[in-house]
Protein backbone atom coordinates (compact mmCIF):
# COMPACT_ATOMS: atom_id res chain seq x y z
CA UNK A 1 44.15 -51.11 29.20
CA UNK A 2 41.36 -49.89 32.25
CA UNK A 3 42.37 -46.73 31.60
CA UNK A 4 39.54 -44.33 31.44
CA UNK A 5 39.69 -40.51 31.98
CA UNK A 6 38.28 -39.04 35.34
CA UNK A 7 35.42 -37.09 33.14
CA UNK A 8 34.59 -40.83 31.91
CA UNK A 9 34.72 -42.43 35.81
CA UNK A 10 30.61 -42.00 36.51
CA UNK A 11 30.24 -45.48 34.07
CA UNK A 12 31.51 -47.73 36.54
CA UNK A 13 28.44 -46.55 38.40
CA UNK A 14 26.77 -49.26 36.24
CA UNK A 15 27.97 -52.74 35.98
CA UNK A 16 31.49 -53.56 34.21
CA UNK A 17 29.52 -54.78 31.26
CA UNK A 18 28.03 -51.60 30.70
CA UNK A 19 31.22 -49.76 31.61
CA UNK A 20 32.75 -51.60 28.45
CA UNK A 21 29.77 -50.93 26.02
CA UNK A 22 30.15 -47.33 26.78
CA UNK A 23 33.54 -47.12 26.44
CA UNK A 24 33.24 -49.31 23.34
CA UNK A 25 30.65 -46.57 21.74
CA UNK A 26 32.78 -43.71 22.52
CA UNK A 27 35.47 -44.81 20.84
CA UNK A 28 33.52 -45.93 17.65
CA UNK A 29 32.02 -43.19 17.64
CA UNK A 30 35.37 -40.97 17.96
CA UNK A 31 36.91 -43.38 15.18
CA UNK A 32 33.57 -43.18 12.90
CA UNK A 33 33.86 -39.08 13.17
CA UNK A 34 37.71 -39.36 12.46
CA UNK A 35 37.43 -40.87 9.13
CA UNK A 36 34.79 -38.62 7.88
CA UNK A 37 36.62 -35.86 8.64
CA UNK A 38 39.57 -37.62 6.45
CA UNK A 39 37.06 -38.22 3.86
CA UNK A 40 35.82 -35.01 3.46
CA UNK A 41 39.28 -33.39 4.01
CA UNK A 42 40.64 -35.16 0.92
CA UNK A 43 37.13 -34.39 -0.66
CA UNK A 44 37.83 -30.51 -0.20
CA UNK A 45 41.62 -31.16 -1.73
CA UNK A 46 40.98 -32.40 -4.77
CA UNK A 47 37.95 -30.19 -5.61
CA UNK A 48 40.60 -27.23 -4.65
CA UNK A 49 43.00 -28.59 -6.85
CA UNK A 50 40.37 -28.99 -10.27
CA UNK A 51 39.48 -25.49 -9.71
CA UNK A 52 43.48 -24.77 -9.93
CA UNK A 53 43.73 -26.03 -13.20
């Protein structure tokens, strides 16, 4: 579960603390951008299918 990509390895510069809060924001923020992206994707379908009809 340590597993962190080589482009990621300067945060264990900083202390393992850090390291995690980092890695913790990252993948909030990667999770936060995923479901607006969803959002707005199903947004974009339904307002293609009203103009459809």
């Amino acid at each position: 579960m340590n597993a962190v990509p080589k482009v990621l390895a300067w945060i264990y510069e900083w202390v393992e603390d850090t390291a995690l809060w980092i890695k913790a924001g990252i993948t909030g923020s990667g999770a936060l951008l995923w479901l607006a992206g969803n959002f707005l994707e199903k947004l974009a379908e339904a307002e293609q299918e009203e103009e459809e009809e």
